[in-house]
N, C-alpha and C. Protein backbone atom coordinates (compact mmCIF):
# COMPACT_ATOMS: atom_id res chain seq x y z
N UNK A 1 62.88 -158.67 -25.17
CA UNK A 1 64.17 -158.24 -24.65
C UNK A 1 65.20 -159.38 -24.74
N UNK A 2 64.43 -160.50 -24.21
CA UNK A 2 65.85 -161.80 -24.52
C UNK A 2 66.03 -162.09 -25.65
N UNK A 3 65.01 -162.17 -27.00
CA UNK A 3 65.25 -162.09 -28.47
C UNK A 3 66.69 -160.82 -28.64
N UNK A 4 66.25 -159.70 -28.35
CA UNK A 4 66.97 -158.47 -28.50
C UNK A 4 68.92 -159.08 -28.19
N UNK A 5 68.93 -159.79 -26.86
CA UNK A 5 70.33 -159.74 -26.00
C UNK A 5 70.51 -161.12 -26.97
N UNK A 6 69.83 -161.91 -27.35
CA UNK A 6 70.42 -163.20 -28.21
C UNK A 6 71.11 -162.25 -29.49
N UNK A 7 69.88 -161.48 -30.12
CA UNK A 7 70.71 -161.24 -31.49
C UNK A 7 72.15 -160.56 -31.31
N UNK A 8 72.42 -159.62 -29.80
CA UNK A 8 73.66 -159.02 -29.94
C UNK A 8 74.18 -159.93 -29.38
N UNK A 9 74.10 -160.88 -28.95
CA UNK A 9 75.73 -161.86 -28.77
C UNK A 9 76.06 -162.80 -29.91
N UNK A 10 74.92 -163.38 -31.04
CA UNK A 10 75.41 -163.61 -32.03
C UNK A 10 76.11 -162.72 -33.08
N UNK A 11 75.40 -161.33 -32.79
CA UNK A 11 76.59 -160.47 -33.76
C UNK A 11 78.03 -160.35 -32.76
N UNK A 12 78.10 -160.03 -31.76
CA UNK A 12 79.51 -160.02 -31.41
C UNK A 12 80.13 -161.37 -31.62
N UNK A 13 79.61 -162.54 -31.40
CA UNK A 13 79.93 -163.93 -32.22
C UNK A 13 80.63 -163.54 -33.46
N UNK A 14 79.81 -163.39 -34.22
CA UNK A 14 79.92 -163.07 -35.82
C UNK A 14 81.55 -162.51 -35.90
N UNK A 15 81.36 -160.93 -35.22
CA UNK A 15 82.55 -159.84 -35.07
C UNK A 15 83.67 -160.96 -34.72
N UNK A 16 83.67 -161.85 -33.62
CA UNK A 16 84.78 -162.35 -33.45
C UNK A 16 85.58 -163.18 -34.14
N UNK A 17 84.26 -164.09 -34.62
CA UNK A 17 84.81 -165.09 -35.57
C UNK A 17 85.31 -164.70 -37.21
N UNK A 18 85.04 -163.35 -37.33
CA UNK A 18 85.52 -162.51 -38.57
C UNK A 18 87.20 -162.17 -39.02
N UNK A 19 87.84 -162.75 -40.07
CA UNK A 19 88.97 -162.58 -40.08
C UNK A 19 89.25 -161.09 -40.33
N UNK A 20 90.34 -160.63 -39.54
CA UNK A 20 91.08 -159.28 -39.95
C UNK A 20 91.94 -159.09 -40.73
N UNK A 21 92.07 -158.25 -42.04
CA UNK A 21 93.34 -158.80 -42.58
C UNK A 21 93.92 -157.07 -42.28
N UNK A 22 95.30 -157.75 -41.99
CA UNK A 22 95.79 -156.29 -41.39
C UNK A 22 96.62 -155.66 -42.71
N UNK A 23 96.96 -154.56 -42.63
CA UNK A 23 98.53 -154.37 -43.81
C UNK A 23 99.17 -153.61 -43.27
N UNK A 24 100.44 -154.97 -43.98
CA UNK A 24 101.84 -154.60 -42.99
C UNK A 24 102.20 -152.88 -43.80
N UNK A 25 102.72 -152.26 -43.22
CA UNK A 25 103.22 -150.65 -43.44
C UNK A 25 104.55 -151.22 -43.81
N UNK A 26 105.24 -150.83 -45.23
CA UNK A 26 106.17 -151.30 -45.94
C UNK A 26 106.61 -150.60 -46.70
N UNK A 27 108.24 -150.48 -47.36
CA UNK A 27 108.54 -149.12 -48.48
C UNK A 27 107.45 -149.14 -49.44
N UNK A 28 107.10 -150.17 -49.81
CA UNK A 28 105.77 -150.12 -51.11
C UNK A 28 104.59 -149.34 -50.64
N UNK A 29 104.36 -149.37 -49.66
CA UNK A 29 102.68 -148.56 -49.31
C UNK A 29 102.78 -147.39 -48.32
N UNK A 30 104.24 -147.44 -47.99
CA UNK A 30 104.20 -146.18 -46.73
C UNK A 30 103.84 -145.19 -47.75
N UNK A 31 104.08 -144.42 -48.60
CA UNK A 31 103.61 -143.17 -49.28
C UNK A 31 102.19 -142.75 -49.39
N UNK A 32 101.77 -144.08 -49.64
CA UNK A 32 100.05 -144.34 -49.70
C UNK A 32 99.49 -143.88 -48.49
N UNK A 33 99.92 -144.75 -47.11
CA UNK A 33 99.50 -144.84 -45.85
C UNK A 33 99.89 -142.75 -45.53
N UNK A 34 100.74 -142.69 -45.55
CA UNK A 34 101.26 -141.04 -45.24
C UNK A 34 100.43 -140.21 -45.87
N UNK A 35 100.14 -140.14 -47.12
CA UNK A 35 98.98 -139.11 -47.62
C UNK A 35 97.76 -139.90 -47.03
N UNK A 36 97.59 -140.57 -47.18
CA UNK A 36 96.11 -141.12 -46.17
C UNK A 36 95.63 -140.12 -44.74
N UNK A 37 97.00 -140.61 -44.42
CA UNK A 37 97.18 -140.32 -42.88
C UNK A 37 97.27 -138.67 -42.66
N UNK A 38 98.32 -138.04 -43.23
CA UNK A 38 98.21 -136.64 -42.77
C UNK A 38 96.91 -135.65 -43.30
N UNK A 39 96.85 -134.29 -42.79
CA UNK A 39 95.69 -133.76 -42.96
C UNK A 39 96.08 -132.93 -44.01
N UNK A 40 95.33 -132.82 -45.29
CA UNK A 40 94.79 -131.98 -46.14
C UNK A 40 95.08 -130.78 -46.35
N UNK A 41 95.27 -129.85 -46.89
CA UNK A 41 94.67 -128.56 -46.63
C UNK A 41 93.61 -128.13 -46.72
N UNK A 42 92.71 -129.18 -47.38
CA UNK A 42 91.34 -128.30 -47.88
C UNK A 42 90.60 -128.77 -46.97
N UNK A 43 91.21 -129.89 -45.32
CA UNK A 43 90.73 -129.97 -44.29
C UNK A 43 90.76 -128.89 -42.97
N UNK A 44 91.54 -128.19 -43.87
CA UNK A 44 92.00 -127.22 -42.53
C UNK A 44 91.25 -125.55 -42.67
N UNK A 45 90.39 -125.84 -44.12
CA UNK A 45 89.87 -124.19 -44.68
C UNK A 45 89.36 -123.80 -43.24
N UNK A 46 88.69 -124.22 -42.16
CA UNK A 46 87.70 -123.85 -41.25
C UNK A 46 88.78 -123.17 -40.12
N UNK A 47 89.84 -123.40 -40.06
CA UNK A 47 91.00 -122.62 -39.58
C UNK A 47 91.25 -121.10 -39.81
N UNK A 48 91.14 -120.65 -40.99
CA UNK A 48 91.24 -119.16 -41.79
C UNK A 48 89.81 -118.60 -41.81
N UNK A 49 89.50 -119.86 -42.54
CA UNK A 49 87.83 -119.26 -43.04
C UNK A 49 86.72 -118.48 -42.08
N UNK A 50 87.07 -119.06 -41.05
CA UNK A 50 86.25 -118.43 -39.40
C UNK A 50 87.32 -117.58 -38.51
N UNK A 51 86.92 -116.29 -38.62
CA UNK A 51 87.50 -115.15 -37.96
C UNK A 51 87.46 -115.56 -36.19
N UNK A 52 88.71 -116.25 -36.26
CA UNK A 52 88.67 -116.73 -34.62
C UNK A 52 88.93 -115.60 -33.54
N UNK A 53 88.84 -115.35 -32.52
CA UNK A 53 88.94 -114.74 -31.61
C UNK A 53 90.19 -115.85 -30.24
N UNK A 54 91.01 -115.54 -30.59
CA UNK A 54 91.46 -115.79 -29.55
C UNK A 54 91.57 -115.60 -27.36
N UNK A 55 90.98 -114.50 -27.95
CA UNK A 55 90.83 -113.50 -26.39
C UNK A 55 89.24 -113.86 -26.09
N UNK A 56 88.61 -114.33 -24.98
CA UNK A 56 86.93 -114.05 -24.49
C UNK A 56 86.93 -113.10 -24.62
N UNK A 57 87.40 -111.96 -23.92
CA UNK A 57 86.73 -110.76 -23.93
C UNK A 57 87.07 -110.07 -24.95
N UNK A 58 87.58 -110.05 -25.75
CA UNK A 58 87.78 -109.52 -26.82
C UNK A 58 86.67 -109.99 -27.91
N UNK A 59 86.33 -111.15 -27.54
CA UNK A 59 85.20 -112.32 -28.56
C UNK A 59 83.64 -111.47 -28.10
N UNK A 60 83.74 -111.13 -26.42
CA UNK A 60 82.39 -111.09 -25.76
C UNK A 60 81.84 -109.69 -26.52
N UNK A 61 83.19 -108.81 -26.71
CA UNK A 61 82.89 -107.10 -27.45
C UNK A 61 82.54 -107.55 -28.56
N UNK A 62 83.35 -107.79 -29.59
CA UNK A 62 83.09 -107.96 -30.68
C UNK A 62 81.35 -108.49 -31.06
N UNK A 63 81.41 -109.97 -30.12
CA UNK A 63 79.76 -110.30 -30.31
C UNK A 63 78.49 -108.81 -30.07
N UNK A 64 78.68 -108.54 -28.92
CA UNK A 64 77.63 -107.70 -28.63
C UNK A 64 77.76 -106.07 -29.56
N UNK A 65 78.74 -105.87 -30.01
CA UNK A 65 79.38 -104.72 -31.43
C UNK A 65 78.35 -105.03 -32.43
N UNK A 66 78.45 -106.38 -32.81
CA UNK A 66 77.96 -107.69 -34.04
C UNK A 66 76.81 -107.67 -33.90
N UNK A 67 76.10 -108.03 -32.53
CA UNK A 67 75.08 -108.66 -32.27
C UNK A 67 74.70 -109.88 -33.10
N UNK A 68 75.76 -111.04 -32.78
CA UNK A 68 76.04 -112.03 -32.92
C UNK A 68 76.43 -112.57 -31.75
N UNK A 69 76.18 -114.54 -32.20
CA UNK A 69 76.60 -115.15 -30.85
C UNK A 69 78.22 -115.70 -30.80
N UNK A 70 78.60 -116.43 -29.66
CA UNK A 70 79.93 -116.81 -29.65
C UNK A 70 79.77 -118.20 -29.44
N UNK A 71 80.67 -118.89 -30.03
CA UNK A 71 81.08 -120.18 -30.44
C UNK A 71 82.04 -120.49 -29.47
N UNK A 72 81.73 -121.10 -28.10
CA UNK A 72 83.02 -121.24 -27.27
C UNK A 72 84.02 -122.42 -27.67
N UNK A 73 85.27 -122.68 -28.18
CA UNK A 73 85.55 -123.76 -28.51
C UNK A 73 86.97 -124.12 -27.53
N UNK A 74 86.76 -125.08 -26.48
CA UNK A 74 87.84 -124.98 -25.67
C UNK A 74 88.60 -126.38 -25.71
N UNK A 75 89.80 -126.67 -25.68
CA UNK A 75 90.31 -128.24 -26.04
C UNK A 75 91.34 -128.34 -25.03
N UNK A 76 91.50 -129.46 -24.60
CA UNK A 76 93.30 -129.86 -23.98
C UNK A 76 94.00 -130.36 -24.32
N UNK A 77 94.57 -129.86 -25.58
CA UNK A 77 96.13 -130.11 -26.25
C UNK A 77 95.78 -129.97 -27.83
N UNK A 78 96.62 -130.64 -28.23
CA UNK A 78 96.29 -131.28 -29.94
C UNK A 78 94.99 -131.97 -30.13
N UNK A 79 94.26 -131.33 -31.11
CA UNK A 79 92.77 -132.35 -31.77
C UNK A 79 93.08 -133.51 -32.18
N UNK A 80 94.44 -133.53 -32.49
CA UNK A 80 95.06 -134.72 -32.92
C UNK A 80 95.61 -135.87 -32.42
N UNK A 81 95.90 -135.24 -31.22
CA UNK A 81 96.50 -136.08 -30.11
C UNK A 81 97.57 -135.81 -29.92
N UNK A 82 98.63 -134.99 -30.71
CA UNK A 82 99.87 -134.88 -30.56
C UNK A 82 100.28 -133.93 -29.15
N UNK A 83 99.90 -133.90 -28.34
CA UNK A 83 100.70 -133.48 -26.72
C UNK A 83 101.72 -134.24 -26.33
């Protein structure tokens, strides 16, 4: 166990003493950084592609109609963060 807690404080050692090289966001690379950054469309197929149910009970009929299960998917705000 004390072998174990030595090797992780020499790696966080390591981590610290590791240079970061940052990049500055600039007219030359913002275009780059922006398609990087925003989402896809061919990230978003699972949006259309899965017949969502907005309503529970509308989801709970449908399942037991189906005899299939339900996928509860509940969030608070943007997946993205944008609130």
């Amino acid at each position: 166990m004390k072998t174990l807690r030595l090797a992780a404080l020499f790696g966080l050692a390591g981590l610290m003493t590791t240079p970061l090289h940052a990049q500055d966001l600039n007219d030359g690379n913002f275009s780059k950084w922006k398609d990087y950054i925003l989402t896809k469309p061919e990230e978003l197929v699972w949006k259309v592609a899965i017949a969502w149910e907005q309503n529970l009970g509308q989801a709970v009929l449908k399942s037991i109609k189906n005899d299939k299960p339900i996928l509860l998917w509940v969030e608070g705000g943007d997946p993205q963060g944008c609130v």
